[in-house]
Protein backbone atom coordinates (compact mmCIF):
# COMPACT_ATOMS: atom_id res chain seq x y z
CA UNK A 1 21.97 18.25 -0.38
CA UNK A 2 19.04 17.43 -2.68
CA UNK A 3 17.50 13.57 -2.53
CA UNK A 4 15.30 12.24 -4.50
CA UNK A 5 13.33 9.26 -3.13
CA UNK A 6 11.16 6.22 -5.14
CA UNK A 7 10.07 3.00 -4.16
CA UNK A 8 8.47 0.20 -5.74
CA UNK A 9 5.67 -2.28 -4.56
CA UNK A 10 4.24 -1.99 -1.48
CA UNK A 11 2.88 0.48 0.83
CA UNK A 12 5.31 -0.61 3.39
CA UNK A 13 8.23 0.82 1.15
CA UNK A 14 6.19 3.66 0.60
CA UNK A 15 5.65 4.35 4.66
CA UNK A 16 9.65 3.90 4.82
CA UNK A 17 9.73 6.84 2.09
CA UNK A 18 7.58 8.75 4.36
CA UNK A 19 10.03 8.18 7.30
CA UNK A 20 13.26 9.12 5.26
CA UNK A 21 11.85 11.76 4.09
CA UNK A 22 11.42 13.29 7.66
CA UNK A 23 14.52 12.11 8.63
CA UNK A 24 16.46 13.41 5.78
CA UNK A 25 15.17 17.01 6.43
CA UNK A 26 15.55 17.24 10.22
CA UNK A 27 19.23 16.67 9.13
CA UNK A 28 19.18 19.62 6.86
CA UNK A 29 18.17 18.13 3.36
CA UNK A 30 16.00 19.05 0.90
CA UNK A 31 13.70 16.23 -0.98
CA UNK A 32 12.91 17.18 -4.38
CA UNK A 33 10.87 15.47 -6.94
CA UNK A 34 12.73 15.13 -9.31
CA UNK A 35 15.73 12.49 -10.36
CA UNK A 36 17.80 15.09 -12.72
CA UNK A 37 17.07 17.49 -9.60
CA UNK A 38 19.04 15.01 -7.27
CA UNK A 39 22.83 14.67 -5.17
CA UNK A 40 21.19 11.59 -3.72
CA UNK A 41 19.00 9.27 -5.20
CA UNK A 42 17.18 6.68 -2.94
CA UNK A 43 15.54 3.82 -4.39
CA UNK A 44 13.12 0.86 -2.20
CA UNK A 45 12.77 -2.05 -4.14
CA UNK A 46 10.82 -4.77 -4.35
CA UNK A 47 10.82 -8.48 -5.22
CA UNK A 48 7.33 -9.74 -4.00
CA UNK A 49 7.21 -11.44 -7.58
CA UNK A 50 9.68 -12.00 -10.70
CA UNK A 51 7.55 -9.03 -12.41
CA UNK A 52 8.88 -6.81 -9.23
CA UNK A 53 12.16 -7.76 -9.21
CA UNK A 54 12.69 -6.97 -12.83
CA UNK A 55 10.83 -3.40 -12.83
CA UNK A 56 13.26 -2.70 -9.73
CA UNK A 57 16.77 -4.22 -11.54
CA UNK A 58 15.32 -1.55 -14.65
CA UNK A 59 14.33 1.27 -12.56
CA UNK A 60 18.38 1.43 -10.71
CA UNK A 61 19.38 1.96 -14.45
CA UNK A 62 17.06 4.44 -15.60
CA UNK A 63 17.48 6.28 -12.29
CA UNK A 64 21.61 6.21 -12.98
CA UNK A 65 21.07 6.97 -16.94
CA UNK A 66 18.71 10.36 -15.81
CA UNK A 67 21.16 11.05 -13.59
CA UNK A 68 25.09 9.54 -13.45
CA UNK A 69 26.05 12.31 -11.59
CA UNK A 70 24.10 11.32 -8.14
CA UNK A 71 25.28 9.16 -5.86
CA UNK A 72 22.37 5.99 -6.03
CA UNK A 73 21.43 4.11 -2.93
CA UNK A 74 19.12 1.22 -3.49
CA UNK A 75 17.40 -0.31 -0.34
CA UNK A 76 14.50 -2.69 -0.41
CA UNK A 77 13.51 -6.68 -0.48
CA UNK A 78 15.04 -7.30 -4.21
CA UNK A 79 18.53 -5.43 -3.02
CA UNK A 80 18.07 -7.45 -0.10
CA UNK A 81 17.87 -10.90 -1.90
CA UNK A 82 20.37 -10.20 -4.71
CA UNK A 83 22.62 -8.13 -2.47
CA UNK A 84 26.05 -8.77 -4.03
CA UNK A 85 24.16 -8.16 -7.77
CA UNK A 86 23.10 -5.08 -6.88
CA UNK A 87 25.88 -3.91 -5.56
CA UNK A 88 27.73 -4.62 -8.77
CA UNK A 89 24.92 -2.72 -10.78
CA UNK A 90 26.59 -0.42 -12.91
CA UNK A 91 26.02 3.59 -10.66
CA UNK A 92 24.97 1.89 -7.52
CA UNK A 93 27.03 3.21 -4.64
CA UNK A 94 25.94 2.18 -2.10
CA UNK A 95 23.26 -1.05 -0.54
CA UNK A 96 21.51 -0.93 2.77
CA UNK A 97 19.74 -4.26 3.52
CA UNK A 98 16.32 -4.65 4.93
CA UNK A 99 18.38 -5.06 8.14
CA UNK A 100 19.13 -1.71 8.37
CA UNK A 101 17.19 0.24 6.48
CA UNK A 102 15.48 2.40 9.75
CA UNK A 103 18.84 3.95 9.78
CA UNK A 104 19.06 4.81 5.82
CA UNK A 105 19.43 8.31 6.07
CA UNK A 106 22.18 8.34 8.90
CA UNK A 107 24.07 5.89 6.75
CA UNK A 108 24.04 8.10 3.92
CA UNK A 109 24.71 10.70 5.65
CA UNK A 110 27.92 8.98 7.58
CA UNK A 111 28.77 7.29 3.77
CA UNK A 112 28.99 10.34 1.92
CA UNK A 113 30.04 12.82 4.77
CA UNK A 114 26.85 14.82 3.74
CA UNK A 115 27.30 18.03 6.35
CA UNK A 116 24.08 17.22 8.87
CA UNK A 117 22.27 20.91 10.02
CA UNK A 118 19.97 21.87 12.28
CA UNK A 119 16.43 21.21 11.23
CA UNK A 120 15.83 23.09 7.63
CA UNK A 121 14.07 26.31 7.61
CA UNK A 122 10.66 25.65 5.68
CA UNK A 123 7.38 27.05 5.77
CA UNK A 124 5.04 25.79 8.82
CA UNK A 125 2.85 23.07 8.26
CA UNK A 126 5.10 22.37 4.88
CA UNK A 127 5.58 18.68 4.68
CA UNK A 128 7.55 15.97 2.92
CA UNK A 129 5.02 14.35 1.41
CA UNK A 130 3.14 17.07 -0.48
CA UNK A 131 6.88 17.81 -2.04
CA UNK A 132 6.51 14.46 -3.23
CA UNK A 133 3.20 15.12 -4.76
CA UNK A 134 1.60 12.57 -2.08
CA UNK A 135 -1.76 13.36 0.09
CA UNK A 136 -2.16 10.39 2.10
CA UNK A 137 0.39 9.10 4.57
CA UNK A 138 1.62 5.40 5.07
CA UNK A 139 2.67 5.00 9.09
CA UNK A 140 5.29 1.76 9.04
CA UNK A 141 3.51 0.13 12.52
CA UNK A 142 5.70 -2.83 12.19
CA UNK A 143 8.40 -4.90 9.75
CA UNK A 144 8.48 -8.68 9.37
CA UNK A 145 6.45 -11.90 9.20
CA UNK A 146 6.13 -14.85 11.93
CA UNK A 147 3.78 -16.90 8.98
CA UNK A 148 5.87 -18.61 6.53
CA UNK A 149 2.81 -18.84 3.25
CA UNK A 150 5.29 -20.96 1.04
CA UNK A 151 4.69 -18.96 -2.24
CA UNK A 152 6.19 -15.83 0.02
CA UNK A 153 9.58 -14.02 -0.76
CA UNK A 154 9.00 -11.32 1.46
CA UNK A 155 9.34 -13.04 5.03
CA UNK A 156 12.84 -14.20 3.68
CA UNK A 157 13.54 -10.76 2.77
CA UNK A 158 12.23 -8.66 5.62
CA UNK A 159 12.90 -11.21 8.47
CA UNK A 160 10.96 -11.85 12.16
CA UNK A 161 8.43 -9.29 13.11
CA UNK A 162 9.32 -6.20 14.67
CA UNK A 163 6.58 -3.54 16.33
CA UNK A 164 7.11 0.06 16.76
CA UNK A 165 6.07 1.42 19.74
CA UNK A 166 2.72 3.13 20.17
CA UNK A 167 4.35 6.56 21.21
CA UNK A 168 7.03 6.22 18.34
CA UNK A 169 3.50 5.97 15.92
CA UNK A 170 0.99 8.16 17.54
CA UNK A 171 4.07 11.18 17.58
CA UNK A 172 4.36 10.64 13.68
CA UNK A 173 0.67 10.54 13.27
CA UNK A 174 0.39 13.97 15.32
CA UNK A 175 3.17 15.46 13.49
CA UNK A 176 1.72 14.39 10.03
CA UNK A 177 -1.39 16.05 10.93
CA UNK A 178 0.05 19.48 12.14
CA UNK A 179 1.62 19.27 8.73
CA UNK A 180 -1.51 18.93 6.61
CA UNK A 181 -2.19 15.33 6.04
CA UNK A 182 -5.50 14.57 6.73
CA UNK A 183 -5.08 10.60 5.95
CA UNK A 184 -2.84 7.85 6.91
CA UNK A 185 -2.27 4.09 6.44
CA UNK A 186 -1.23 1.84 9.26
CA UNK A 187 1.31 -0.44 7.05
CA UNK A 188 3.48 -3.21 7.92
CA UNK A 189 4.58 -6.38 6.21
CA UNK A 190 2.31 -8.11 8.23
CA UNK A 191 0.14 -5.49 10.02
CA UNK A 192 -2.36 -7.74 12.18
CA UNK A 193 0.64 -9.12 13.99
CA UNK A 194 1.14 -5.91 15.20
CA UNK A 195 2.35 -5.91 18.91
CA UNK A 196 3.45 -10.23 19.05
CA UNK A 197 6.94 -9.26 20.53
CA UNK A 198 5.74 -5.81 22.52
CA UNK A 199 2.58 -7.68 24.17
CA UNK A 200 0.43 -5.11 22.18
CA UNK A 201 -2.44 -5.88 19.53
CA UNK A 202 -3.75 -4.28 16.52
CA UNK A 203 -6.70 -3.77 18.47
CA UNK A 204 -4.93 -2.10 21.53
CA UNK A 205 -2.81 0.23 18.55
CA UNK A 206 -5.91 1.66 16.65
CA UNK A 207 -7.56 2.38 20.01
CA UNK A 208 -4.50 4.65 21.16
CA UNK A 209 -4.69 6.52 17.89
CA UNK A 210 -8.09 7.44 18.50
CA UNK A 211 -7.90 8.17 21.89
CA UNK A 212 -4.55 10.29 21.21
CA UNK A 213 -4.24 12.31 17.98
CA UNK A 214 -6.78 13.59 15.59
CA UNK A 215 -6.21 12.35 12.40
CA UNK A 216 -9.50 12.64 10.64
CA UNK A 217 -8.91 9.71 8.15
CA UNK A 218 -7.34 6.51 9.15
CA UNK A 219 -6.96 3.52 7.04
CA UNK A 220 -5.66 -0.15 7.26
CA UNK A 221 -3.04 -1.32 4.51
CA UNK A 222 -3.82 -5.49 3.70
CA UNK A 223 -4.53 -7.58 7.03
CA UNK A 224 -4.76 -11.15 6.98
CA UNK A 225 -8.07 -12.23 8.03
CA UNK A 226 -7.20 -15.04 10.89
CA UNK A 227 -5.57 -11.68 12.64
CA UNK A 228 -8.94 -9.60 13.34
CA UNK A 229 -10.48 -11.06 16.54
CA UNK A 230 -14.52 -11.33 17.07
CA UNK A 231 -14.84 -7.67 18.22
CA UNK A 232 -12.75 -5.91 15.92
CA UNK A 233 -15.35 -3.76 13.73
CA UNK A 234 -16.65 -2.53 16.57
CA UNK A 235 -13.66 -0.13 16.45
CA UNK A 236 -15.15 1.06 12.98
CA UNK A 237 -18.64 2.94 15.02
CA UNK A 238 -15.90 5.53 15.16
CA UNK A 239 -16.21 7.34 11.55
CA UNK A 240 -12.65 8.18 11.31
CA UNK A 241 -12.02 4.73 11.12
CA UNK A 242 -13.10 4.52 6.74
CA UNK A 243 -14.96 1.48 6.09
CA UNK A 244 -12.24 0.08 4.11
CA UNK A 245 -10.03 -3.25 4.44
CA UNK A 246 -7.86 -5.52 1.64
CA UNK A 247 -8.11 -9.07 3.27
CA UNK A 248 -5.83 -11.17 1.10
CA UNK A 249 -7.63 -14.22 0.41
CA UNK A 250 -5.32 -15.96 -2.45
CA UNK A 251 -7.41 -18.69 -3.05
CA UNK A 252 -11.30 -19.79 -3.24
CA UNK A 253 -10.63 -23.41 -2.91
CA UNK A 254 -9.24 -24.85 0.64
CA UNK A 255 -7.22 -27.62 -0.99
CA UNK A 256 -5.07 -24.66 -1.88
CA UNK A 257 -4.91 -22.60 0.66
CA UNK A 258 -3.64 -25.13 2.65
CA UNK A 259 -1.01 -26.04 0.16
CA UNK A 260 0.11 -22.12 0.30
CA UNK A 261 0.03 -22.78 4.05
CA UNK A 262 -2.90 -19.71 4.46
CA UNK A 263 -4.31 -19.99 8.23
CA UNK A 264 -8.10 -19.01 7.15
CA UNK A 265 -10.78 -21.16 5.27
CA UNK A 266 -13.00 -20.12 2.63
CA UNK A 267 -16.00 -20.57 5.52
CA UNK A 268 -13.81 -18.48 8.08
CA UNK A 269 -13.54 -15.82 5.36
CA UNK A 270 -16.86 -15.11 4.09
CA UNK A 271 -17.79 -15.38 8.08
CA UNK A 272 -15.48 -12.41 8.40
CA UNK A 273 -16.64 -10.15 5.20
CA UNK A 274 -20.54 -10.97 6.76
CA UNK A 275 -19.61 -9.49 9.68
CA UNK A 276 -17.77 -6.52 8.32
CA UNK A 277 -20.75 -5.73 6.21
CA UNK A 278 -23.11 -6.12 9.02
CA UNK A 279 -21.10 -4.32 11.42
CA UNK A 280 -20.64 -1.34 9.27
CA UNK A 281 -22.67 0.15 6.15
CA UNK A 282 -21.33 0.33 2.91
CA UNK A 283 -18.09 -1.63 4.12
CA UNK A 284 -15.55 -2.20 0.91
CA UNK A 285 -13.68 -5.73 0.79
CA UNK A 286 -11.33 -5.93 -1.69
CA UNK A 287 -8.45 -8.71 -1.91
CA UNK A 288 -5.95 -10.28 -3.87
CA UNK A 289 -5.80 -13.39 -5.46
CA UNK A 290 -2.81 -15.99 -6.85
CA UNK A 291 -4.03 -17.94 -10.37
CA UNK A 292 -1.47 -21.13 -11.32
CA UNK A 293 -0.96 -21.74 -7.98
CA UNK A 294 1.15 -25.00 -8.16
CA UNK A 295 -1.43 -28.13 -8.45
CA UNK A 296 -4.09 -25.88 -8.83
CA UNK A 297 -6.53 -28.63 -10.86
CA UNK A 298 -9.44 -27.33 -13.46
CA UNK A 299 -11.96 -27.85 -10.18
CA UNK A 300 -10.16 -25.67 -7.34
CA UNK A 301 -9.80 -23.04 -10.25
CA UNK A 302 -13.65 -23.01 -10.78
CA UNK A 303 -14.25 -23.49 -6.93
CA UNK A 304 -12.24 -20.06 -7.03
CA UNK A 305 -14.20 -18.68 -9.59
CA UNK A 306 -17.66 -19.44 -7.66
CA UNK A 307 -16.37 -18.45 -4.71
CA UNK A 308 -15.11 -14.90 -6.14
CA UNK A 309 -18.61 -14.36 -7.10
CA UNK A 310 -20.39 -15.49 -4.12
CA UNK A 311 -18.17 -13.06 -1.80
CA UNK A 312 -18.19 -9.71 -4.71
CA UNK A 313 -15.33 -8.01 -4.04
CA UNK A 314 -14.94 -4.27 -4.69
CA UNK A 315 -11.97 -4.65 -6.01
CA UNK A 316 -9.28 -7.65 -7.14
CA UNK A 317 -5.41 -7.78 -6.89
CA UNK A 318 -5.04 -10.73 -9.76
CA UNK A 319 -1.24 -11.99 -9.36
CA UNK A 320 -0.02 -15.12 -11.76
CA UNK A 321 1.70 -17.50 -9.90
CA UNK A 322 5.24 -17.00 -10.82
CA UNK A 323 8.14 -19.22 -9.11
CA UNK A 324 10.35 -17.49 -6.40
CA UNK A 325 13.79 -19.44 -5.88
CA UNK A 326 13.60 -19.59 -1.74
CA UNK A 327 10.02 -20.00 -1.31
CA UNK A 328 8.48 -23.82 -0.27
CA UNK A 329 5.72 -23.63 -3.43
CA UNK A 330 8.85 -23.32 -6.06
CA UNK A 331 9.86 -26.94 -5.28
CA UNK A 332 6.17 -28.21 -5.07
CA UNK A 333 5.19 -31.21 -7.61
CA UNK A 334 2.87 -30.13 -10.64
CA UNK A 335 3.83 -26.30 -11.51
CA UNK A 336 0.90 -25.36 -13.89
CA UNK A 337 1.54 -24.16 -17.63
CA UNK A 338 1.95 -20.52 -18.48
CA UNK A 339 -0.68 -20.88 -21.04
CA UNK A 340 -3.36 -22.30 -18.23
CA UNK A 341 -2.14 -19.34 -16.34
CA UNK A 342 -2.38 -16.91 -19.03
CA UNK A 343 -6.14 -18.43 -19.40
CA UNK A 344 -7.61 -18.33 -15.88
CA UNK A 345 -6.04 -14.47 -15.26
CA UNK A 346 -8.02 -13.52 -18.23
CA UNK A 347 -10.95 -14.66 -16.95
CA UNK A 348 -10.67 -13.48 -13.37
CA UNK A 349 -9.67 -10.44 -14.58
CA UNK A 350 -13.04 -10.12 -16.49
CA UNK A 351 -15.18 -11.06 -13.78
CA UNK A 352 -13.07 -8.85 -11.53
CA UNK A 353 -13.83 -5.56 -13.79
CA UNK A 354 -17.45 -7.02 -13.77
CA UNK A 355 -17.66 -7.07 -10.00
CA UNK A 356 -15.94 -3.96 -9.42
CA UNK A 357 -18.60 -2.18 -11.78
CA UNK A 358 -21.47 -3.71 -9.55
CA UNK A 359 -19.68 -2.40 -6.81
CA UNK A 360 -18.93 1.37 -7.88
CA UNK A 361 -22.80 1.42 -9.30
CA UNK A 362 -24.60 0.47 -5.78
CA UNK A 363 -22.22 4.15 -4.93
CA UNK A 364 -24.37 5.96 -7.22
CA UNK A 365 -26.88 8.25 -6.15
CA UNK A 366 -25.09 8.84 -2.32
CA UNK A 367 -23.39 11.79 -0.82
CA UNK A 368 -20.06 11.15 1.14
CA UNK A 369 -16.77 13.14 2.26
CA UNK A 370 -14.00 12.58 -0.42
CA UNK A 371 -10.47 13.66 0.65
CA UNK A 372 -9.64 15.67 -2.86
CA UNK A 373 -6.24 14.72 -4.06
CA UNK A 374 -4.64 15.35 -7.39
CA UNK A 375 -5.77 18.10 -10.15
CA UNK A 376 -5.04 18.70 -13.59
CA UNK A 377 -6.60 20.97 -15.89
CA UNK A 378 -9.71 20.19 -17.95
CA UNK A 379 -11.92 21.92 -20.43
CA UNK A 380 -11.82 25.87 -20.31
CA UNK A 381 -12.60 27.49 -17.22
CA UNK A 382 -12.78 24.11 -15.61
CA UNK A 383 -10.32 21.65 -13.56
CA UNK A 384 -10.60 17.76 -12.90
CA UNK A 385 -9.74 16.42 -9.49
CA UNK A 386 -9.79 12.78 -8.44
CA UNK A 387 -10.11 11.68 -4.54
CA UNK A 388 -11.11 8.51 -2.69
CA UNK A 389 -14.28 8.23 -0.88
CA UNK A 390 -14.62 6.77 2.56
CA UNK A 391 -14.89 3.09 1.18
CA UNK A 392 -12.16 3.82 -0.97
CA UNK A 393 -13.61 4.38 -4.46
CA UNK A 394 -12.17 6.09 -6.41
CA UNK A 395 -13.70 9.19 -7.98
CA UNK A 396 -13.33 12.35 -9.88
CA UNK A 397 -14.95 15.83 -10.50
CA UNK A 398 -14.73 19.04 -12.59
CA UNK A 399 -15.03 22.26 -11.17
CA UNK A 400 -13.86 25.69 -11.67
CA UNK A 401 -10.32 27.14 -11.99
CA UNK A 402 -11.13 29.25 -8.59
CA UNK A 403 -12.40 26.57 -7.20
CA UNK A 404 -9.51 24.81 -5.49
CA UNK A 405 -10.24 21.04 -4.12
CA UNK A 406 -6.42 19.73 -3.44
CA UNK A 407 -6.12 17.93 0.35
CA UNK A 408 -9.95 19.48 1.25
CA UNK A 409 -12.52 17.31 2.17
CA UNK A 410 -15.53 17.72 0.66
CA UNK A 411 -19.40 16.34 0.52
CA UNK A 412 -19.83 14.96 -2.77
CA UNK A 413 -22.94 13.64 -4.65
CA UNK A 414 -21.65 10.55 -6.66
CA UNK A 415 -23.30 10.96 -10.00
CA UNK A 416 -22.33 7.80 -11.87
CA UNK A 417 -19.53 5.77 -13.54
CA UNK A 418 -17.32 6.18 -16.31
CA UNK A 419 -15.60 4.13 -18.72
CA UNK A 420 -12.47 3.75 -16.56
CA UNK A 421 -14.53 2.37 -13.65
CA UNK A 422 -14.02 5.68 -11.80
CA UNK A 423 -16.49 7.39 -9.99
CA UNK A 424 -18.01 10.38 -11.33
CA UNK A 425 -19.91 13.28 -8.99
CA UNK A 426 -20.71 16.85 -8.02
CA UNK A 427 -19.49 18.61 -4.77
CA UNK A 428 -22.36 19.01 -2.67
CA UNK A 429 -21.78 23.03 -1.82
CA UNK A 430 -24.81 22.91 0.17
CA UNK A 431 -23.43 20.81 3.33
C-alpha cells in the first residue's frame, strides 16, 4: 500500500513522521509524496495555538477533497483535544490519540487489514526521508511535559514525560546515517527533561551519541533554559555538536514570566546565552517570544522590548497571545486587546528582522561547512541550492548544472545577504 504522511507544527510531529515512515516500510509499504498518490493518508496535527488548530481542522479537508478515495488517519495534539470532532470530520476514518500514537502504523495496519511483508526491497542506503524530500532527521528522544507554563495546550495534550531509551535512539541514529542522513535533531516535547523517569540526563544522552554512532551533524530542537546544567557547553568542544540552540524565553519582563509560570529569570537567561557565547564561537541563540500575554502592562511590554535588544537574538519565533480553553492563563484577569496585540507584534517583528540582519551580516566574510539541501533550477547553465550553516543560517548558492550539491557538505565562503535575509556565498572548491 502507498501512504502519504504530513504533519503540522512542531518538530516533534515531524520526528514521529520520521518513525512511521520506517515503520511503515519494514511492514512492506511504500511512502510516497504525494496525497493523490496515496491508499493511506496520515496526518499529525497540531493545536499549540488557535492559528494551529485551524490550519490542521483545514488541512483533514483538503487532504480528503485531493483525495476521497484514501482512507485518512489523523493523529496529533488538535485530534487529541477535539477527539470526538475529528472523528466526525467528514473522510476521517480513523483517530489515534497522542496515547497511542508510537503504535500508528500497527494500528493501521490491524484497522484496515493492510497485508504486512517482509521488509520492502529498495535500493541500499535509500531512505524514508529523502522520499519525502527531507535532508535532516528529527530523533523523538522523549514525549510529554512535567512543567505545567499556564498559557500551554500541549502538556494537556501529550501527557507526563516519557524517555526513550538510549539504545532505542542511538540504533535509529546509526541506521539514519547508513542511510544517508548526515543531520539529526534530538526532539521531544520537552527535550531537557530527557531521562526524569529512566534516571538518565540530556547530558548523559548526547554523550552516548558521540561516543556511539557517527552522525556528523547533531542538533538540539528548543530546550528550556533552567534544564542545561553549569557544564553543559562543554559538550559543544566536540564540532559535531553545531553551535546552535532555540531557548524559549517568552517574556523579557519577570512579572510575566512568573505569571506564565516560566522557571528561568531574565538574569538566569542572559547568564546562560553569556556562557554559550563564551563557551563556543559564533554560538546562534534564537528564541520565541508570546506578545498580549494576559496583564501584560505598557512597561513589561517595553521591559521586553529592551531586553530583546540587549540579548540580540539570531532569530525570533513572535507568537500573539491567543486564549487556549484548558490552559490556567485563559481564565487569568485582564486579557489584553487584539488591537494592543496587533501593535506590539508589529513592532517586535521589526526589531526582530532588524536583529536577525545584524546577525546574518557579522556571517559575512567567513568560510564554514553547509550541509546542501534543496535545489531548483536558476539562470542558464546554473542551479540554486539553499543549506544551513553550522549556526544554523540559512544560506544559498548558484552553481553549475554538473555541479551537484544535494545532502554534500561543503566549505563555503559566505559572501553577503540578500533581500530575504538569506545568506548568500561561494563554495570554497579549494578546501
Amino acid at each position: 500500500m502507498k501512504v502519504h504522511l504530513k504533519a503540522l507544527g512542531c518538530r516533534l510531529n515531524e520526528a514521529e513522521l520520521e518513525q512511521w515512515s520506517q515503520q511503515f516500510r519494514a511492514g512492506g509499504h511504500e511512502i510516497v509524496p504525494n496525497a493523490p498518490d496515496a491508499d493511506v493518508l496520515v496526518l499529525n496535527t497540531c493545536a499549540v495555538t488557535n492559528e494551529a488548530s485551524g490550519k490542521s481542522r483545514r488541512l483533514m479537508h483538503r487532504l480528503y477533497r485531493e483525495n476521497p478515495a484514501a482512507k485518512l488517519v489523523v493523529s496529533g495534539c488538535y485530534a487529541s483535544l477535539q477527539t470526538d470532532e475529528v472523528a466526525q470530520t467528514l473522510g476521517v476514518d480513523l483517530v489515534v490519540p497522542n496515547t497511542e500514537k508510537d503504535q500508528l502504523p500497527q494500528t493501521v495496519m490491524q484497522h484496515f487489514t493492510l497485508p504486512v511483508m517482509p521488509a520492502m526491497a529498495s535500493e541500499p542506503g535509500e531512505s524514508p526521508l529523502f522520499l519525502r524530500g527531507r535532508h535532516r532527521a528529527f530523533i523523538k528522544i522523549q514525549d510529554g511535559c512535567r512543567y505545567r507554563c499556564t498559557f500551554c495546550i500541549v502538556t494537556v495534550a501529550r501527557g507526563e514525560e516519557r524517555s526513550r531509551t538510549e539504545a532505542e535512539i542511538i540504533a535509529e541514529i546509526n541506521e539514519l546515517y547508513r542511510q544517508g542522513i548526515q543531520e539529526i535533531v534530538l526532539a521531544g516535547v520537552h527535550v531537557g527533561g530527557y531521562g526524569s523517569d529512566t534516571g538518565s540526563s540530556l547530558y548523559a544522552l548526547v554523550q552516548a551519541i558521540l561516543r556511539e554512532t557517527d552522525m556528523p551533524r547533531i542538533r538540539f530542537a528548543s530546550v528550556e533554559p533552567w534544564d542545561l546544567p553549569d557544564d553543559f557547553f562543554a559538550l559543544f568542544a566536540d564540532p559535531r555538536l553545531m553551535p546552535h540552540m532555540h531557548l524559549p524565553l517568552q517574556s523579557g519582563a519577570d512579572s510575566v514570566l512568573r505569571r506564565m509560570a516560566r522557571r528561568c529569570k531574565t538574569t538566569e537567561f542572559v547568564r546562560l546565552v553569556t556562557e554559550a557565547r563564551r563557551s563556543v564561537p559564533g554560538f546562534n541563540v534564537t528564541t520565541d517570544i508570546i506578545v498580549g500575554f494576559p496583564g501584560e502592562t505598557d512597561e513589561e511590554w517595553e521591559q521586553t522590548l529592551a531586553y530583546v535588544e540587549s540579548v540580540g537574538f539570531g532569530h525570533m519565533h513572535i507568537f500573539t497571545y491567543s486564549i487556549r480553553t484548558g490552559t490556567k492563563a485563559a481564565t487569568l484577569p485582564n486579557q489584553v486587546a487584539e488591537s494592543v496585540k496587533k501593535s506590539r507584534s508589529q513592532t517586535l517583528h521589526a526589531v526582530g528582522e532588524r536583529l536577525k540582519r545584524e546577525w546574518l551580516a557579522r556571517q559575512v566574510g567567513s568560510t564554514v561547512p553547509v550541509l546542501w539541501e534543496y535545489g531548483r533550477a536558476g539562470d542558464a547553465g546554473q542551479h540554486i541550492y539553499t543549506g544551513y550553516t553550522p549556526n544554523y543560517c540559512k544560506v544559498m548558492v548558484s552553481v553549475a548544472d554538473n555541479e551537484p550539491l544535494e545532502n554534500t557538505v561543503k566549505h563555503t565562503i559566505l559572501t553577503g545577504v540578500n533581500d530575504e535575509a538569506v545568506l548568500e556565498g561561494k563554495v570554497n572548491h579549494e578546501r
